[in-house]
C-alpha atoms as a PDB file:
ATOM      1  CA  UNK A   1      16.899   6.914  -2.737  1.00  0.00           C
ATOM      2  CA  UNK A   2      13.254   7.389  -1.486  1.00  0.00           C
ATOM      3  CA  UNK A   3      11.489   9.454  -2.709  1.00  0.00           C
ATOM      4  CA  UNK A   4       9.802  12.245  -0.454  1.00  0.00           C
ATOM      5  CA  UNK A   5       5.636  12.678  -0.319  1.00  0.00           C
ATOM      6  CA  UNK A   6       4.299  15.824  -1.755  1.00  0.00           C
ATOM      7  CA  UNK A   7       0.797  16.870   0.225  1.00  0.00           C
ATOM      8  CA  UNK A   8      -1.609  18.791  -2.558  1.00  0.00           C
ATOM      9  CA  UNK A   9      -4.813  20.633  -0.829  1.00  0.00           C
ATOM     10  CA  UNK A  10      -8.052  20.038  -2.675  1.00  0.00           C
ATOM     11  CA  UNK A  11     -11.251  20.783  -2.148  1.00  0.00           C
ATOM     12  CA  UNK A  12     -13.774  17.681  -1.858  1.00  0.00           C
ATOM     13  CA  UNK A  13     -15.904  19.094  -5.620  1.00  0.00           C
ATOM     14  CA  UNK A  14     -12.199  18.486  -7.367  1.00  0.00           C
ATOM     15  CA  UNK A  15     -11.244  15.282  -5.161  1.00  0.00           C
ATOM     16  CA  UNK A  16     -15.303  13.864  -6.523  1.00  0.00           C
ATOM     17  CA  UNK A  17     -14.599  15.026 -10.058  1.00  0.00           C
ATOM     18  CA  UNK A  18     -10.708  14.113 -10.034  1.00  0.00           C
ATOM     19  CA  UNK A  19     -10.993  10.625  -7.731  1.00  0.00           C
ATOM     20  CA  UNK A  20      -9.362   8.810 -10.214  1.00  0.00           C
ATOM     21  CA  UNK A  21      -6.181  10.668 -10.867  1.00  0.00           C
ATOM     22  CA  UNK A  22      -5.562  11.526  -7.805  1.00  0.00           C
ATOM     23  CA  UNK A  23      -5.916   7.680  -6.629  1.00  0.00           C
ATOM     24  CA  UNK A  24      -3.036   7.042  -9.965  1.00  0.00           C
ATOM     25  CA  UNK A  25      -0.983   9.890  -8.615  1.00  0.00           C
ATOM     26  CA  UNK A  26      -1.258   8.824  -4.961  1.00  0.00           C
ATOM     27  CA  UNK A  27       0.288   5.337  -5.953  1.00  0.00           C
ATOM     28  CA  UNK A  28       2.513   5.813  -8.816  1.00  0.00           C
ATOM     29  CA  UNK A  29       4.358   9.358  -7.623  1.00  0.00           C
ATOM     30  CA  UNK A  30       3.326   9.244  -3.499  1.00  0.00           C
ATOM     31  CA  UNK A  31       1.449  12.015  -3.965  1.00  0.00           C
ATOM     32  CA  UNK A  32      -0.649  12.668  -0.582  1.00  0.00           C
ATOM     33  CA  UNK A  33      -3.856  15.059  -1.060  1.00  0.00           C
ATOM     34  CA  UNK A  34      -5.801  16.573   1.982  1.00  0.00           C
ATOM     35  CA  UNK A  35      -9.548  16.615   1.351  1.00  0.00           C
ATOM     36  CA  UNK A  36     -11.051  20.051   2.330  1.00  0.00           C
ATOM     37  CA  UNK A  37     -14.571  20.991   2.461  1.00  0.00           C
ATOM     38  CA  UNK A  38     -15.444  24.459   3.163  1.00  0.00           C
ATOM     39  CA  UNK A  39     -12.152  25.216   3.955  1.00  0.00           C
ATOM     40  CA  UNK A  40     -11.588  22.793   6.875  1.00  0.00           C
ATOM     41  CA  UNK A  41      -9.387  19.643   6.260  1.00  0.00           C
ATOM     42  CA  UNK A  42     -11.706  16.553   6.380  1.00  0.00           C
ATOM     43  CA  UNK A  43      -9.493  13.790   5.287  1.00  0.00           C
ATOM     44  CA  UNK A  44      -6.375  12.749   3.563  1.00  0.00           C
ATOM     45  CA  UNK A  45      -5.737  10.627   0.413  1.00  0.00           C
ATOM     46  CA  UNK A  46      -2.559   8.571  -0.091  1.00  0.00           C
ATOM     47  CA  UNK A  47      -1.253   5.136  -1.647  1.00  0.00           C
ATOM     48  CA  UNK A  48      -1.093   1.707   0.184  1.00  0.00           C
ATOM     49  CA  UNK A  49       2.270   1.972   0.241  1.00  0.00           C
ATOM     50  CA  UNK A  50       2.439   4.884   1.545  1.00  0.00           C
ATOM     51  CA  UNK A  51      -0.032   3.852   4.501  1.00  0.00           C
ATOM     52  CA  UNK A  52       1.865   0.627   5.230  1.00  0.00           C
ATOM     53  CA  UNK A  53       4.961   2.492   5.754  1.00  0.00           C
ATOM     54  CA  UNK A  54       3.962   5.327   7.141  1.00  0.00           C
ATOM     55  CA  UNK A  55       0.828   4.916   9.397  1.00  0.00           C
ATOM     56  CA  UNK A  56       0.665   1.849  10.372  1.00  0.00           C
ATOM     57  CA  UNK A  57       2.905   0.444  12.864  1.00  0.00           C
ATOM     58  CA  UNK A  58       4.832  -2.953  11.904  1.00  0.00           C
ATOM     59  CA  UNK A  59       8.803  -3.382  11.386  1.00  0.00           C
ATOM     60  CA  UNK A  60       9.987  -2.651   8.373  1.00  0.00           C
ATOM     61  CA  UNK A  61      10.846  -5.708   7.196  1.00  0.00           C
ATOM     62  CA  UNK A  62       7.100  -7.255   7.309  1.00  0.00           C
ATOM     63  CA  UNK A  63       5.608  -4.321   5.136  1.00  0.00           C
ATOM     64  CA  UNK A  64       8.543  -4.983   2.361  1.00  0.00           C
ATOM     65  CA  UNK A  65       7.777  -8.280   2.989  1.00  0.00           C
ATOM     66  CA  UNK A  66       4.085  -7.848   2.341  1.00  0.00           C
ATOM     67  CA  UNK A  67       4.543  -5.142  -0.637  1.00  0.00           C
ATOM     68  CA  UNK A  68       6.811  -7.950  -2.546  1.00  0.00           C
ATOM     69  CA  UNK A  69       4.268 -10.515  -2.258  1.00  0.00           C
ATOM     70  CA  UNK A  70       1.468  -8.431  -3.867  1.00  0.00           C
ATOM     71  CA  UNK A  71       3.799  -7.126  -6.555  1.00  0.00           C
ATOM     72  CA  UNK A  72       4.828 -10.952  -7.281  1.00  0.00           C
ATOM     73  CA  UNK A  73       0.880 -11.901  -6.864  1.00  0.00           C
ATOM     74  CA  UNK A  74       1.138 -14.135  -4.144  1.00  0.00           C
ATOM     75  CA  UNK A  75      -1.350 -12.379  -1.870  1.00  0.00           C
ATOM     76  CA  UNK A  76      -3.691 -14.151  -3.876  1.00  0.00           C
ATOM     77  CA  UNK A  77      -2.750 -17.961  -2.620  1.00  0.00           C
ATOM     78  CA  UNK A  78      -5.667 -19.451  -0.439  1.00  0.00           C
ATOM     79  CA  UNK A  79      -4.373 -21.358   2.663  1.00  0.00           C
ATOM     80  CA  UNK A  80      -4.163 -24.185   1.271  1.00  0.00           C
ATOM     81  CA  UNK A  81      -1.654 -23.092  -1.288  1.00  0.00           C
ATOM     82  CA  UNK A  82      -0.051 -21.924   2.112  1.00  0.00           C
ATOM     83  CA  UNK A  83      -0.213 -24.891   3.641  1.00  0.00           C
ATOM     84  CA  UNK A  84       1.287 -26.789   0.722  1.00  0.00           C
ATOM     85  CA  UNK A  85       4.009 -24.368   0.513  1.00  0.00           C
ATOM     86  CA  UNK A  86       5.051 -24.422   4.277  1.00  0.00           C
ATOM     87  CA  UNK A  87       5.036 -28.680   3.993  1.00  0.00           C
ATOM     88  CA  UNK A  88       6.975 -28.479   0.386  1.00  0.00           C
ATOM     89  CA  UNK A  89       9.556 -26.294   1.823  1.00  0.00           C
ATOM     90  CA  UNK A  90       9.722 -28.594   5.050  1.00  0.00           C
ATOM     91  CA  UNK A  91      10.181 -31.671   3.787  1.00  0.00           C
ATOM     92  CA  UNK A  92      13.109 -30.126   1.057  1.00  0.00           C
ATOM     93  CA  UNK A  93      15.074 -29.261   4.551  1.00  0.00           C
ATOM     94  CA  UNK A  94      14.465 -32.716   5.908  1.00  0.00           C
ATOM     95  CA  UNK A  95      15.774 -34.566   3.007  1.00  0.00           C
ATOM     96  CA  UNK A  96      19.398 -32.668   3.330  1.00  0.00           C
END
């Protein structure tokens, strides 16, 4: 089941002094936060996940895609770790 995003209004003094719970809470419980400053909304705060789902516009399937390989660690492989992969995996279906 997913679970829904809360928005919390803060004012930018708190968001300075409380940056890095709020970044811990935006990631771990989807927590979004709109930034005010003298009353008027100036931004908005949320987790990566959040933004790859939500705002920006790709099929579903890539941003899983995407959110599996960081969790696994391989959006750290250089291309050619890539490249070695993609001819590994190649020459496995050729052999069958």
């Amino acid at each position: 089941m997913a679970t829904k995003s809360v928005t919390k209004l803060i004012d930018a003094l708190s968001a300075r002094t409380h940056f890095g719970e709020m970044m811990e809470e935006a990631e771990k419980e989807k927590t979004r936060f709109l930034v005010s400053r003298r009353g008027k909304p100036k931004v908005v705060i949320l987790g990566v996940e959040d933004y790859l789902k939500n705002v920006v516009k790709q099929p579903e399937i890539l941003t899983t895609i995407q959110l599996s390989a960081r969790k696994a660690g391989l959006d750290k492989m250089s291309d050619e770790e890539i490249e070695g992969e993609i001819a590994s995996y190649r020459r496995s279906k050729t052999k069958k």
